[in-house]
C-alpha atoms as a PDB file:
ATOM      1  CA  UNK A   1      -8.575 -12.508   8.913  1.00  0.00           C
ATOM      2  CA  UNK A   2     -10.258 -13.674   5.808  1.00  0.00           C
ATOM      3  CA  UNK A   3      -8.198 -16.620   3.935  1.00  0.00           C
ATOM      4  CA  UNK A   4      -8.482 -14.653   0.793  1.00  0.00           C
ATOM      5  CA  UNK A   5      -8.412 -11.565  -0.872  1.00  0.00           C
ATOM      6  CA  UNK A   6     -10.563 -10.958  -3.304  1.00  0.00           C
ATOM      7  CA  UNK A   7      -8.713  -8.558  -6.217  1.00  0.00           C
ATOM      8  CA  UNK A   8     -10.236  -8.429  -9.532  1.00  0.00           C
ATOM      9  CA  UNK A   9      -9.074 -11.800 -11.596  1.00  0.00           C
ATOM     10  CA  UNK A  10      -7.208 -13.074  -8.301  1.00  0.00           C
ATOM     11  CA  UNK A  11      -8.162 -14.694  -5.395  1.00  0.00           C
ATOM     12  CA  UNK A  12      -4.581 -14.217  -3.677  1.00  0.00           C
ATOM     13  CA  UNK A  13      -4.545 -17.368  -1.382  1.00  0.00           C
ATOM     14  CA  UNK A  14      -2.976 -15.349   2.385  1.00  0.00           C
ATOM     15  CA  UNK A  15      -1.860 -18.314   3.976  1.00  0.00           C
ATOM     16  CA  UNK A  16       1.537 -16.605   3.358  1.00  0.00           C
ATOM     17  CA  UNK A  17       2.645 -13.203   3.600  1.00  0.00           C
ATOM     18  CA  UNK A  18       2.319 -11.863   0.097  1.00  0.00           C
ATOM     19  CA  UNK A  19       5.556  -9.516  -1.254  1.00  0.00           C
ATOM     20  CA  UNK A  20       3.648  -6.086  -3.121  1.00  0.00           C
ATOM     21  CA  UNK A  21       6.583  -4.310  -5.334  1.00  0.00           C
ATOM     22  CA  UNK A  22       6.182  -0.579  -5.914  1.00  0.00           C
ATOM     23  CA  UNK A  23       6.740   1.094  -8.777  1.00  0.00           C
ATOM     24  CA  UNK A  24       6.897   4.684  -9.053  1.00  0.00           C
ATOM     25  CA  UNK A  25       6.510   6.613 -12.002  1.00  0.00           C
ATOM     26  CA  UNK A  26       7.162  10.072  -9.923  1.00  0.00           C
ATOM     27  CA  UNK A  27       9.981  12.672 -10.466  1.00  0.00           C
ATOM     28  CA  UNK A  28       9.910  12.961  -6.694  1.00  0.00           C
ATOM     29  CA  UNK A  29       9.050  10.310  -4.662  1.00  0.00           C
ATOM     30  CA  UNK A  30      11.055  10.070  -1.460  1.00  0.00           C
ATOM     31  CA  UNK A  31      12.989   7.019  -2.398  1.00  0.00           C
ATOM     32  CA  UNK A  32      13.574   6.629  -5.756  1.00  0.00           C
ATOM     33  CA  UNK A  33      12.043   9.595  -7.682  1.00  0.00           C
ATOM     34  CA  UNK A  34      12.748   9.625 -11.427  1.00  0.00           C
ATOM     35  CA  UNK A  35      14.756   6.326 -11.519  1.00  0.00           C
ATOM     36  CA  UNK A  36      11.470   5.245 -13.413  1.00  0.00           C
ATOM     37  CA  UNK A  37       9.399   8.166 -14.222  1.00  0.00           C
ATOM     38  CA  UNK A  38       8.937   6.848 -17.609  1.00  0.00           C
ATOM     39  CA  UNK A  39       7.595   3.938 -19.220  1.00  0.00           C
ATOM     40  CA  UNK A  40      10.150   2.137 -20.502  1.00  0.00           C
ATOM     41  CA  UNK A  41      11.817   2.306 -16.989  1.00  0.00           C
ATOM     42  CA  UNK A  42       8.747   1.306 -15.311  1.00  0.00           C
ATOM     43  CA  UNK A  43       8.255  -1.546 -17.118  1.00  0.00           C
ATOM     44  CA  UNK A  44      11.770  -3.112 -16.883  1.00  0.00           C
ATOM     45  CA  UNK A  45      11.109  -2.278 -13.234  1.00  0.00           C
ATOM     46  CA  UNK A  46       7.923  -4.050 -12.842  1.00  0.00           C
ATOM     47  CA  UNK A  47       9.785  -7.403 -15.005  1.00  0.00           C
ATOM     48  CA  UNK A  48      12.616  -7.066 -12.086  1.00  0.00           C
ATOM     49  CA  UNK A  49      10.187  -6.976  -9.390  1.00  0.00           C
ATOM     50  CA  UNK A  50       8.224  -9.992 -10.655  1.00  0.00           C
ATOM     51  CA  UNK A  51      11.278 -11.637 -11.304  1.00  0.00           C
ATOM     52  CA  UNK A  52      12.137 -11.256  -7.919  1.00  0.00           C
ATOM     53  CA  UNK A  53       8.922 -12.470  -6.244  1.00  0.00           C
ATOM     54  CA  UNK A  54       6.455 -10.066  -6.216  1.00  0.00           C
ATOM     55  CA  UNK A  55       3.310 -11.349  -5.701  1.00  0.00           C
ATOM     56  CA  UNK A  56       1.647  -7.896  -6.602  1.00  0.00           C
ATOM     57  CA  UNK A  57       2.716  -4.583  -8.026  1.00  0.00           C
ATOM     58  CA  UNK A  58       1.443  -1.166  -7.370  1.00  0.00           C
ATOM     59  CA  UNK A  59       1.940   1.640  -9.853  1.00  0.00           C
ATOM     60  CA  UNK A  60       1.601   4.992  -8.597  1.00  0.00           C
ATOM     61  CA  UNK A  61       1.743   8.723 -10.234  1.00  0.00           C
ATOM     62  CA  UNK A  62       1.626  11.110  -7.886  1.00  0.00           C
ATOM     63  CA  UNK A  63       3.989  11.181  -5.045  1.00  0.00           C
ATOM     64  CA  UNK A  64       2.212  11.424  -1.244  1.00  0.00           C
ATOM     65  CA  UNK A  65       5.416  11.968   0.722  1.00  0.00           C
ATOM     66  CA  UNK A  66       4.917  14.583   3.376  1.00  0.00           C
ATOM     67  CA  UNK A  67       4.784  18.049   2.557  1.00  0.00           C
ATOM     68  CA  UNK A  68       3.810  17.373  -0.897  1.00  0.00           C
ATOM     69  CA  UNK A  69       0.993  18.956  -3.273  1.00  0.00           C
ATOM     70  CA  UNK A  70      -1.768  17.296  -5.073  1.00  0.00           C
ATOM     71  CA  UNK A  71      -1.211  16.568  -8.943  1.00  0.00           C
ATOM     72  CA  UNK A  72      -3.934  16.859 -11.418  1.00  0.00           C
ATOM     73  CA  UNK A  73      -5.667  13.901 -12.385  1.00  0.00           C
ATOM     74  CA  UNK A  74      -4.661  14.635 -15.969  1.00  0.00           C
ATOM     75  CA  UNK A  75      -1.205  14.385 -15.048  1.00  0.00           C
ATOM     76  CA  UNK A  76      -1.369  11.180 -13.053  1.00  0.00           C
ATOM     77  CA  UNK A  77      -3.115   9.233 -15.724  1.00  0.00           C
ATOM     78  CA  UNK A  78      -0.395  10.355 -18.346  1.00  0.00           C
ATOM     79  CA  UNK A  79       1.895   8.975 -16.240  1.00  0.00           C
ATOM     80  CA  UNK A  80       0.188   5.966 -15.170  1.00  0.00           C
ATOM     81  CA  UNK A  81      -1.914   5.343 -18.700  1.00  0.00           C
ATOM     82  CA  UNK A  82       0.676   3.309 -20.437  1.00  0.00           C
ATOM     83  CA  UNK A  83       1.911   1.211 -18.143  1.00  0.00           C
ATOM     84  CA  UNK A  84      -1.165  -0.217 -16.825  1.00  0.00           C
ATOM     85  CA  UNK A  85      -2.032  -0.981 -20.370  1.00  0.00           C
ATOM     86  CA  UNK A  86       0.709  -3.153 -21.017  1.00  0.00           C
ATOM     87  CA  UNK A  87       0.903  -4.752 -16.974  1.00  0.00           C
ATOM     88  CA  UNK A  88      -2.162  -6.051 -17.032  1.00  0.00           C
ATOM     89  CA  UNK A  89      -1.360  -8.413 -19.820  1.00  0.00           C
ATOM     90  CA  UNK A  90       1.224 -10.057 -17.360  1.00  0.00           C
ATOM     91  CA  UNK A  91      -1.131 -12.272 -15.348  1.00  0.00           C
ATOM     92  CA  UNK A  92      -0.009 -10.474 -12.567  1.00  0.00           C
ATOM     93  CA  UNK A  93      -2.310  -8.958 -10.028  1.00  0.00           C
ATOM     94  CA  UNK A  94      -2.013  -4.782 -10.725  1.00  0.00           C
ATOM     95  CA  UNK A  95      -2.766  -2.072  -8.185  1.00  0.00           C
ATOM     96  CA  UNK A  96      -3.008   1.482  -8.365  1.00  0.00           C
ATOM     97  CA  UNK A  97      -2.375   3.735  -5.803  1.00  0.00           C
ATOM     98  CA  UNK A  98      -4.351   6.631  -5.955  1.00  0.00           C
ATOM     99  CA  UNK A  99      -7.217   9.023  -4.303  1.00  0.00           C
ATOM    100  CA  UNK A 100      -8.851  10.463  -7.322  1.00  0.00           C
ATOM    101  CA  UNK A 101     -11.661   8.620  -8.465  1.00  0.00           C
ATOM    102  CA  UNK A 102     -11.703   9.133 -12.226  1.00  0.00           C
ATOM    103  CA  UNK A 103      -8.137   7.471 -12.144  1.00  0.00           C
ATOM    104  CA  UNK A 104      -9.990   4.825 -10.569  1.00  0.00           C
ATOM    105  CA  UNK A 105     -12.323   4.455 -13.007  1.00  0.00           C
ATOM    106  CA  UNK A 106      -9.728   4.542 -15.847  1.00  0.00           C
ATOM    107  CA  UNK A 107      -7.595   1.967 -14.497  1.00  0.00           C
ATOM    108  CA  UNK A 108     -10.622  -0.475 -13.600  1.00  0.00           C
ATOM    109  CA  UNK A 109     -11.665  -0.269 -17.087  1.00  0.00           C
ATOM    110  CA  UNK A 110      -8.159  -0.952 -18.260  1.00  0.00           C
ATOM    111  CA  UNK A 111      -8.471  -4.168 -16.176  1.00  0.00           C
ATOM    112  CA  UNK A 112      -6.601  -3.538 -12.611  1.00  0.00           C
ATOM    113  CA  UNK A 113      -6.850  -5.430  -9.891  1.00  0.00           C
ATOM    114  CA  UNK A 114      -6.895  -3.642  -6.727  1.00  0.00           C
ATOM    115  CA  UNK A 115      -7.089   0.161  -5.675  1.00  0.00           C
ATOM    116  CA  UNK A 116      -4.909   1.470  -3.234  1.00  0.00           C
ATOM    117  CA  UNK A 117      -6.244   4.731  -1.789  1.00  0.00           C
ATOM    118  CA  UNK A 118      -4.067   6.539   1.292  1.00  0.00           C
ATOM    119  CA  UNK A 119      -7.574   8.547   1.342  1.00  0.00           C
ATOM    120  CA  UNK A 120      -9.565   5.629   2.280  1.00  0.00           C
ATOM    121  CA  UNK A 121     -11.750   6.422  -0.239  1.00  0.00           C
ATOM    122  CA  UNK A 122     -13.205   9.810   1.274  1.00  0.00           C
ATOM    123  CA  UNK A 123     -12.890  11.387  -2.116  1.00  0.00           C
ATOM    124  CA  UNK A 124     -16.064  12.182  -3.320  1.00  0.00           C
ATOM    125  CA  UNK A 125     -17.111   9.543  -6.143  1.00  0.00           C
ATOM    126  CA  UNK A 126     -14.462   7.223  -4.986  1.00  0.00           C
ATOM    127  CA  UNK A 127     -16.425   4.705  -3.261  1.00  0.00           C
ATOM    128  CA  UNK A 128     -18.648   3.974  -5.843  1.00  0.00           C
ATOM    129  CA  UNK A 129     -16.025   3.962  -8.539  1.00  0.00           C
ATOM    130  CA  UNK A 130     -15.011   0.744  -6.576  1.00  0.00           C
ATOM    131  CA  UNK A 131     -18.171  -0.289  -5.784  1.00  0.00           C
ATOM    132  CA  UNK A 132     -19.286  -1.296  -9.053  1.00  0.00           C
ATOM    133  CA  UNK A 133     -16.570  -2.776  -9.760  1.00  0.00           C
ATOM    134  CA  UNK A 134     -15.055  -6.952  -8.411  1.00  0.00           C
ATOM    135  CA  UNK A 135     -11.705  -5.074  -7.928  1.00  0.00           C
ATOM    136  CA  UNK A 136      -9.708  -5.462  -4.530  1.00  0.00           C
ATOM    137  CA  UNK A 137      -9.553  -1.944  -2.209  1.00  0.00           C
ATOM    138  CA  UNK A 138      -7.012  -0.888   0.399  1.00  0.00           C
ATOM    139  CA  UNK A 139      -7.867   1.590   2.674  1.00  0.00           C
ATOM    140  CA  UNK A 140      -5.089   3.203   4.340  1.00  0.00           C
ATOM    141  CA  UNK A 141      -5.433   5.448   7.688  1.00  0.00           C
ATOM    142  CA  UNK A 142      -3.827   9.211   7.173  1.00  0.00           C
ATOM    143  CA  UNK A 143      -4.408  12.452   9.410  1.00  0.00           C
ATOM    144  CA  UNK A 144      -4.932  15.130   7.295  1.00  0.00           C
ATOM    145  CA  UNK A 145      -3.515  15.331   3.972  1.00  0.00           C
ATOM    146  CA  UNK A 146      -0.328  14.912   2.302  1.00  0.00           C
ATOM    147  CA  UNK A 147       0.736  18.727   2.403  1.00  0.00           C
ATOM    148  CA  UNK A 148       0.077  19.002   5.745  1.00  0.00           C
ATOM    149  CA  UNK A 149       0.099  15.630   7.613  1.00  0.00           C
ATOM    150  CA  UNK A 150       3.417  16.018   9.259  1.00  0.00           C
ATOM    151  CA  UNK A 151       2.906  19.254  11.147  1.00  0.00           C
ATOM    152  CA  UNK A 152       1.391  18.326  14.016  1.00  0.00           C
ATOM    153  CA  UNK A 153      -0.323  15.000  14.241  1.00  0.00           C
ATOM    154  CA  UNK A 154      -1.891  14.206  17.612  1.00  0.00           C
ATOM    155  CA  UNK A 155      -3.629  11.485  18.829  1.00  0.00           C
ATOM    156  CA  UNK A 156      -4.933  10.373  22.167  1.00  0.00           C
ATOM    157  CA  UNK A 157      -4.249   6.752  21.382  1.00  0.00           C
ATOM    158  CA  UNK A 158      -3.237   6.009  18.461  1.00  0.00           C
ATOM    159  CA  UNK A 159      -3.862   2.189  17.816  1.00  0.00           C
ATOM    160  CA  UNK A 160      -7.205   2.387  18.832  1.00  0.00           C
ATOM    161  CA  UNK A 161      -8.079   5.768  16.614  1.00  0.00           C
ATOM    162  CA  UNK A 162      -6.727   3.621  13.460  1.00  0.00           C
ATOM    163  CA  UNK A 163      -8.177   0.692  14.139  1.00  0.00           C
ATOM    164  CA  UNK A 164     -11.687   2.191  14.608  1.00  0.00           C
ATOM    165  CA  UNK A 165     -10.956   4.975  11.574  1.00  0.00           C
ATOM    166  CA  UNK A 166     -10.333   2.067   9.095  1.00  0.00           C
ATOM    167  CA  UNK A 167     -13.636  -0.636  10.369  1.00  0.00           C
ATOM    168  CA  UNK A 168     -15.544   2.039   9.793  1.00  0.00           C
ATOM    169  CA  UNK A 169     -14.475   2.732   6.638  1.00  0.00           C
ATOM    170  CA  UNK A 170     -14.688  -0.706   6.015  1.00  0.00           C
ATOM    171  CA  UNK A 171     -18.095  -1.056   6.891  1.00  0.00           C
ATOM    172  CA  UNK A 172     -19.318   1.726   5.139  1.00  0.00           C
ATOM    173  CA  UNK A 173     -17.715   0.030   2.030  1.00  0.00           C
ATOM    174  CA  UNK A 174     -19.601  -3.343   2.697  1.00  0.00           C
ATOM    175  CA  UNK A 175     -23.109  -1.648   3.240  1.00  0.00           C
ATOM    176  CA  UNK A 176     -22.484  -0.207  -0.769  1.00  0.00           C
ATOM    177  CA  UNK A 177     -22.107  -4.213  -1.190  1.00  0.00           C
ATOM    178  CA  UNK A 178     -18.544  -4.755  -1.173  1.00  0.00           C
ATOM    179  CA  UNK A 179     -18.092  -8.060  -0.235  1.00  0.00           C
ATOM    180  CA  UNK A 180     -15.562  -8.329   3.030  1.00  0.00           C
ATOM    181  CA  UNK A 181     -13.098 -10.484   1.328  1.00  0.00           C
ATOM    182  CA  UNK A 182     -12.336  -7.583  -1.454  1.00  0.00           C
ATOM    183  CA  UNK A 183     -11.331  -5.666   1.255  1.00  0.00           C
ATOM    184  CA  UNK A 184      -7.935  -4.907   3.198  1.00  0.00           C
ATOM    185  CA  UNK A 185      -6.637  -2.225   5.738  1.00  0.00           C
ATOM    186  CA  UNK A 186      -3.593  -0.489   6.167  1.00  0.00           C
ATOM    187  CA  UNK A 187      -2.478   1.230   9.427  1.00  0.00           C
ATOM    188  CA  UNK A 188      -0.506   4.096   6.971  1.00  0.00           C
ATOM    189  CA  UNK A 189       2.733   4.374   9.228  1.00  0.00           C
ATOM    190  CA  UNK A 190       4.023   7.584   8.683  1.00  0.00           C
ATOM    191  CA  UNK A 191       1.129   9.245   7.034  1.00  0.00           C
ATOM    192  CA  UNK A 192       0.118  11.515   9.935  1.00  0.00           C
ATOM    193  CA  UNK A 193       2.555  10.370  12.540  1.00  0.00           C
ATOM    194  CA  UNK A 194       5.566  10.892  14.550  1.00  0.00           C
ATOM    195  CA  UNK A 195       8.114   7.893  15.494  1.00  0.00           C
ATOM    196  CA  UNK A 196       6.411   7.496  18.446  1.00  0.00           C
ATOM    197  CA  UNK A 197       2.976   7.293  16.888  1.00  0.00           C
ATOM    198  CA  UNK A 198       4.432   4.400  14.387  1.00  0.00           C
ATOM    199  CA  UNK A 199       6.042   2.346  17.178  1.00  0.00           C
ATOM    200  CA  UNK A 200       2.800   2.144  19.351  1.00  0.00           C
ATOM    201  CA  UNK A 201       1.151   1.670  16.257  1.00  0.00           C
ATOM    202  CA  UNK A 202       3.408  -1.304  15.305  1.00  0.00           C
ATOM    203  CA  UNK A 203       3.747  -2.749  18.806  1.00  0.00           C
ATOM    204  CA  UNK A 204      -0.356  -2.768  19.230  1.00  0.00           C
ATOM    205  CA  UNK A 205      -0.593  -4.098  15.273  1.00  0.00           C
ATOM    206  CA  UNK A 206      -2.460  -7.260  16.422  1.00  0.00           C
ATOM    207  CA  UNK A 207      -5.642  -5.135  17.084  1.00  0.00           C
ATOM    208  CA  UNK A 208      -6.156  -4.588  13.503  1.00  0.00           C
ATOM    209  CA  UNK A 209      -4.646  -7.716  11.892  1.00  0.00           C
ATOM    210  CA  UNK A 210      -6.946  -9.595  14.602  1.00  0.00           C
ATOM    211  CA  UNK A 211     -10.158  -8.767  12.895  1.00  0.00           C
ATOM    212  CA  UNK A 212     -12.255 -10.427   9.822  1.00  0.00           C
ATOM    213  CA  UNK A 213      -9.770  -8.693   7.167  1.00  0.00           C
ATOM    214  CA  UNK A 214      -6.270  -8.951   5.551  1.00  0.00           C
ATOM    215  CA  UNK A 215      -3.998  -5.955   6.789  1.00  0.00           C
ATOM    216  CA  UNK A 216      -1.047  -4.793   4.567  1.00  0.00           C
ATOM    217  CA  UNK A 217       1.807  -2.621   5.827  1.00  0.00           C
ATOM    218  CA  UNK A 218       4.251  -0.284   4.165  1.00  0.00           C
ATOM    219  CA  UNK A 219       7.196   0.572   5.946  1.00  0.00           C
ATOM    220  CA  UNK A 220      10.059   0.499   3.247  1.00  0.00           C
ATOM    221  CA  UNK A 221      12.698   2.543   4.012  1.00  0.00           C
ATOM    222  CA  UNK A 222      10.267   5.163   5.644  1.00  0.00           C
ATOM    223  CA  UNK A 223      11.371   7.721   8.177  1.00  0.00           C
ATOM    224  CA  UNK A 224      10.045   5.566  11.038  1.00  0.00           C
ATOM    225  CA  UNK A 225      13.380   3.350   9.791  1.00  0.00           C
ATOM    226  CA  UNK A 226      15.351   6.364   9.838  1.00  0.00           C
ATOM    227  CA  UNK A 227      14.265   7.165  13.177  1.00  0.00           C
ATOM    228  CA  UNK A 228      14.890   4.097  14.833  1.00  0.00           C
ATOM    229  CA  UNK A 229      18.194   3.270  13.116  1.00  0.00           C
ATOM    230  CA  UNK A 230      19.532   6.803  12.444  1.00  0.00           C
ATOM    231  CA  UNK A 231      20.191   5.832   8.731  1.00  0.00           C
ATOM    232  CA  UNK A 232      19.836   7.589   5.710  1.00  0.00           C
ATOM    233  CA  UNK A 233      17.421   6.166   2.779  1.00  0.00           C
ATOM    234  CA  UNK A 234      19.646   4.313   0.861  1.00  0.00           C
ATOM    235  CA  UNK A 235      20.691   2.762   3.976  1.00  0.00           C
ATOM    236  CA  UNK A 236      17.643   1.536   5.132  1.00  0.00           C
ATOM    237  CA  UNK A 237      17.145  -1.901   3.396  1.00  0.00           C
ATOM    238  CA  UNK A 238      18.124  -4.008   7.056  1.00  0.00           C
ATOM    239  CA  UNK A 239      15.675  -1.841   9.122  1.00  0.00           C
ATOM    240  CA  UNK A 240      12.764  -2.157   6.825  1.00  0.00           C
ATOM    241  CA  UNK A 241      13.403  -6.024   6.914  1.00  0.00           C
ATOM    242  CA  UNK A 242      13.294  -5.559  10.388  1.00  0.00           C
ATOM    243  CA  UNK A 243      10.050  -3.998  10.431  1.00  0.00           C
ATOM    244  CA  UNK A 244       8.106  -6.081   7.659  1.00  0.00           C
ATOM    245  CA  UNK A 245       8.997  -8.841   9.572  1.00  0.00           C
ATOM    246  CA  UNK A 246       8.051  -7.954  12.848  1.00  0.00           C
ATOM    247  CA  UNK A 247       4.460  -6.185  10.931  1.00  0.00           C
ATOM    248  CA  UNK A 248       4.314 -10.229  10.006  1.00  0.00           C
ATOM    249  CA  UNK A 249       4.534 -11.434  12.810  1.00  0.00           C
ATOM    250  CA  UNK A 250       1.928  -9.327  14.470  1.00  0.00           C
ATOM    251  CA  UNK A 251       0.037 -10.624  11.528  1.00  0.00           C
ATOM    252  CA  UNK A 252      -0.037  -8.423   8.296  1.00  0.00           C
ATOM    253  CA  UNK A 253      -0.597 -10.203   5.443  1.00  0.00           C
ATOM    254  CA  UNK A 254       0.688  -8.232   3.049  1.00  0.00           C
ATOM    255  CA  UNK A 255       3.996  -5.876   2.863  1.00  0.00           C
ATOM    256  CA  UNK A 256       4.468  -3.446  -0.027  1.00  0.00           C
ATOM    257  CA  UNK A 257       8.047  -3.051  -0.285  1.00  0.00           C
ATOM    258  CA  UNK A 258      10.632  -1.418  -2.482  1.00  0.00           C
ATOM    259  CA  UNK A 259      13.132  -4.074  -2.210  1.00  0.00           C
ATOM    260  CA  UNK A 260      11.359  -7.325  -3.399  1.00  0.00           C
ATOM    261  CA  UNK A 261      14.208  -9.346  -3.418  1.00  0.00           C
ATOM    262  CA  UNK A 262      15.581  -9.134  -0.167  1.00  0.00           C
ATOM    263  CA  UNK A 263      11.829  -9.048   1.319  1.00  0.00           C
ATOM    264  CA  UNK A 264      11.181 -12.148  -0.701  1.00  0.00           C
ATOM    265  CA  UNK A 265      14.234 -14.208   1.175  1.00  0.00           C
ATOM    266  CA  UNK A 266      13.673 -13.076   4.769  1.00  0.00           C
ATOM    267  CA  UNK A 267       9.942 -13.812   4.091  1.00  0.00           C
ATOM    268  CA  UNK A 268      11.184 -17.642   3.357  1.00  0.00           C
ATOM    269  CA  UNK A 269      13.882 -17.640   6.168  1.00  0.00           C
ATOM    270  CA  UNK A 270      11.383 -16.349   8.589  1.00  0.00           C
ATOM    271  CA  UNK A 271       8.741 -18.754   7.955  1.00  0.00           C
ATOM    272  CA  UNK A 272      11.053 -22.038   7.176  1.00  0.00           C
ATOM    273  CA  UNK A 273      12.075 -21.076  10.911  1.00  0.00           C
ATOM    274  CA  UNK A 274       8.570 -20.748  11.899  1.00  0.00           C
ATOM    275  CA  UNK A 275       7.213 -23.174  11.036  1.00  0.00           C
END
């Protein structure tokens, strides 16, 4: 894995795990849609998160839960717009998650850090929206779409189908001459697959973390928690613990989480015990 990560005005040192704080400005995300759809809220968010530890915060419009539709890109950036205006001025690395490549471009002229794309950056214009920029990318792994992802995702073997879908990806990326340190993957557990899918995923994680770049994994009270522990979402702060710690261990380097404060302390527990 590469020491750094290169992300716009950072180079974000990963000889720790690093804490990524979400912020949502969605009516109906699956966790907390509408607590900060607006951007006052979002921004007293974001000051909480940072507060807390956050290392990085990603602002997102559009909601990618499964079974939901696209949103114009007009609508995302109205959203999004404001915020990013004033967050960069923190000193804080910012990320946006989002497919669409003229959001992209908006938010990299604004000043943003990183791009987060569940798409991988398949959308046409997308890579090169990136490319010509010095911003950090994370390329996430999803079967299918958002609207559709969760009907019937199959896979032969499911570790090795991610791992191979996202260094290619990554390759492709570095051939438009973005440089390998700019550059991080995420598995996408439960974008386009069943419990079982994200527990062989998670138990063969070292595959992916083992190679030349830094992996980051969002679990946060996803339904993968709910499966395992048979808790509801607001109960599933312990079991996401549980599994950014053990995505850590297997070597991610990053964990975007909705709950930066608790992350934050288990993060310094677990590696005061480790050593």
């Amino acid at each position: 894995m590469a020491p750094i990560w290169s992300a716009g005005r950072f180079k974000l040192a990963l000889q720790r795990p690093l804490v990524m704080g979400i912020v949502n400005l969605t009516p109906d995300s699956f966790s907390d849609g509408g607590r900060y759809a607006n951007a006052d809220a979002a921004l007293a968010h974001a000051r909480k998160l940072v507060d807390e530890g956050a290392d990085i915060l990603d602002i997102g419009g559009e909601t990618t839960r499964p079974g939901s539709p696209p949103l114009p890109q007009e609508q995302e950036w109205e959203r999004i717009g404001t915020v990013l205006r004033e967050l960069v001025r923190w000193g804080v690395p910012i990320s946006v998650d989002t497919y669409k490549p003229q959001t992209m471009r908006l938010a990299l002229e604004l000043g943003v850090d990183i791009i987060n794309d569940v798409y991988a950056l398949r959308m046409p214009g997308a890579e090169a929206a990136v490319a010509s920029s010095n911003a950090g990318v994370c390329l996430m792994h999803m079967l299918g779409e958002p609207a559709t992802m969760q009907e019937s995702p199959h896979y032969s073997d499911v570790v090795t189908e991610v791992r191979d879908f996202l260094l290619a990806r990554a390759h492709l990326l570095q051939e438009q001459g973005v440089a390998a340190e700019r550059i991080c993957l995420d598995p996408g557990f439960g974008f386009g697959k069943r419990l079982e899918h994200n527990i062989a995923l998670a138990r063969g994680l070292e595959a992916i973390t083992s190679g030349a770049y830094a992996v980051l994994v969002g679990v946060s009270r996803k339904s993968m928690i709910g499966g395992a522990s048979g808790r509801p979402i607001p109960e599933r702060l312990p079991g996401s613990l549980g599994a950014a710690l053990a995505c850590v261990a297997a070597g991610s380097a990053i964990v975007r989480v909705h709950d930066v404060a608790e992350t934050v302390d288990a993060l310094k527990v677990w590696t005061a015990m480790r050593g």
